[in-house]
Protein backbone atom coordinates (compact mmCIF):
# COMPACT_ATOMS: atom_id res chain seq x y z
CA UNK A 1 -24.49 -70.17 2.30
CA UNK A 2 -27.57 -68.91 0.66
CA UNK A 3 -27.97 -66.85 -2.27
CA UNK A 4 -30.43 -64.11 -2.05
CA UNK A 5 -31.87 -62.21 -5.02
CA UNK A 6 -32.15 -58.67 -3.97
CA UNK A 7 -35.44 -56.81 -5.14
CA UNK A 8 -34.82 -53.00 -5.67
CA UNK A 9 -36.87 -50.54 -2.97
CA UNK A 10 -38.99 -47.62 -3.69
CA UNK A 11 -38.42 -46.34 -0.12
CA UNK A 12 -37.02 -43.39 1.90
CA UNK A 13 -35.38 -46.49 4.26
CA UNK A 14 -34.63 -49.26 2.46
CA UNK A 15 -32.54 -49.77 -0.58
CA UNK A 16 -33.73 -53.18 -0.95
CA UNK A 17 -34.94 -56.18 0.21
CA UNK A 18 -34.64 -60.34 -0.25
CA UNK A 19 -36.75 -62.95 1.33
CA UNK A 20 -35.94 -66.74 1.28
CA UNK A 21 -39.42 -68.59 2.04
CA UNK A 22 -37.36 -72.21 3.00
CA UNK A 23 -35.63 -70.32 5.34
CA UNK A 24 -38.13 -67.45 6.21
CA UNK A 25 -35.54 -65.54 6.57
CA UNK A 26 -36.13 -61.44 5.51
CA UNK A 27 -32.93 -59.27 4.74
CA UNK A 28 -33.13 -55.45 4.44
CA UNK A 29 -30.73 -53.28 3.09
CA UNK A 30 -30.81 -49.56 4.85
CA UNK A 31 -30.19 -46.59 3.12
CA UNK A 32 -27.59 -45.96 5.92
CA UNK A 33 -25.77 -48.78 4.70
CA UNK A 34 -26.84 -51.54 7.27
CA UNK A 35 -27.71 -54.83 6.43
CA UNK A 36 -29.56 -56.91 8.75
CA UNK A 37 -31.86 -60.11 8.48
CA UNK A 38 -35.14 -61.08 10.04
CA UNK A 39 -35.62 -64.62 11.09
CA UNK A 40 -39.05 -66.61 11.16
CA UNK A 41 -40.93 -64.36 8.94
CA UNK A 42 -44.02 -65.13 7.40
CA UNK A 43 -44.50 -65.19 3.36
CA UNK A 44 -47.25 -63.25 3.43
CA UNK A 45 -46.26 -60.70 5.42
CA UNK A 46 -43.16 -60.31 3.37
CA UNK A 47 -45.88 -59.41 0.28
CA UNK A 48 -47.44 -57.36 2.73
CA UNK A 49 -44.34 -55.20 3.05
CA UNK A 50 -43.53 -55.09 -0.58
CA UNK A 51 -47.04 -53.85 -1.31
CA UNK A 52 -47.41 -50.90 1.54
CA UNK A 53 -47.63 -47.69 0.19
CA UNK A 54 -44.97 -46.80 2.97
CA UNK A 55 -42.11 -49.39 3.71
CA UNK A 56 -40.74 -47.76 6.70
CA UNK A 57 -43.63 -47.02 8.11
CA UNK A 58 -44.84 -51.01 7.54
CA UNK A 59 -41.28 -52.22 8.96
CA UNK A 60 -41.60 -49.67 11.92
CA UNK A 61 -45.51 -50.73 12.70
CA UNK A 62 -44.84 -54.66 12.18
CA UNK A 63 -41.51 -55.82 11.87
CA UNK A 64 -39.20 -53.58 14.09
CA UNK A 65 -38.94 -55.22 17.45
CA UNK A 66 -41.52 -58.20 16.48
CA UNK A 67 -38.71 -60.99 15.17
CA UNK A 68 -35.43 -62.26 15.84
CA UNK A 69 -32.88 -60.45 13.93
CA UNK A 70 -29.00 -59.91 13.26
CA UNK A 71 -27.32 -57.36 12.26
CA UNK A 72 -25.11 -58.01 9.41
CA UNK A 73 -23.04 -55.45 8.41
CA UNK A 74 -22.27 -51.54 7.83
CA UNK A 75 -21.57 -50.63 4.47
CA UNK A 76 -19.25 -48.03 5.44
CA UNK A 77 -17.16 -50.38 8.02
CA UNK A 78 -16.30 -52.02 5.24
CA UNK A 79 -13.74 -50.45 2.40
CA UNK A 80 -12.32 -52.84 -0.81
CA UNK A 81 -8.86 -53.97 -0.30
């Protein structure tokens, strides 16, 4: 198991977002509480998202639908027991 270090979002989206270069492996937290990760994606575009002025316009325009991904988990699914 990998530990991620989750980097805060300005974004309408995203809550926030981790990126493990060994791996290239992206993980984005939505706003809607899902959690899902992006496999075989490059560095730079990962600085390329963290630096566009809109993230969900980025992720819809270059990411959405362009990698292999998996969906995590739902936030609200989930309750502490």
């Amino acid at each position: 198991m990998y530990v991620v270090d989750w980097l805060p979002l300005d974004s309408s989206v995203f809550t926030s977002a981790a990126y493990l270069a060994g791996q290239r492996t992206l993980y984005l937290r939505f706003r809607s509480g899902e959690l899902y990760c992006y496999f075989d994606f490059p560095p730079q575009q990962y600085h390329d998202f963290l630096a566009a002025d809109s993230k969900g316009q980025y992720f819809s325009s270059n990411i959405r639908d362009r990698f292999p991904y998996q969906h995590l988990l739902t936030l609200a699914d989930h309750t502490a027991s």
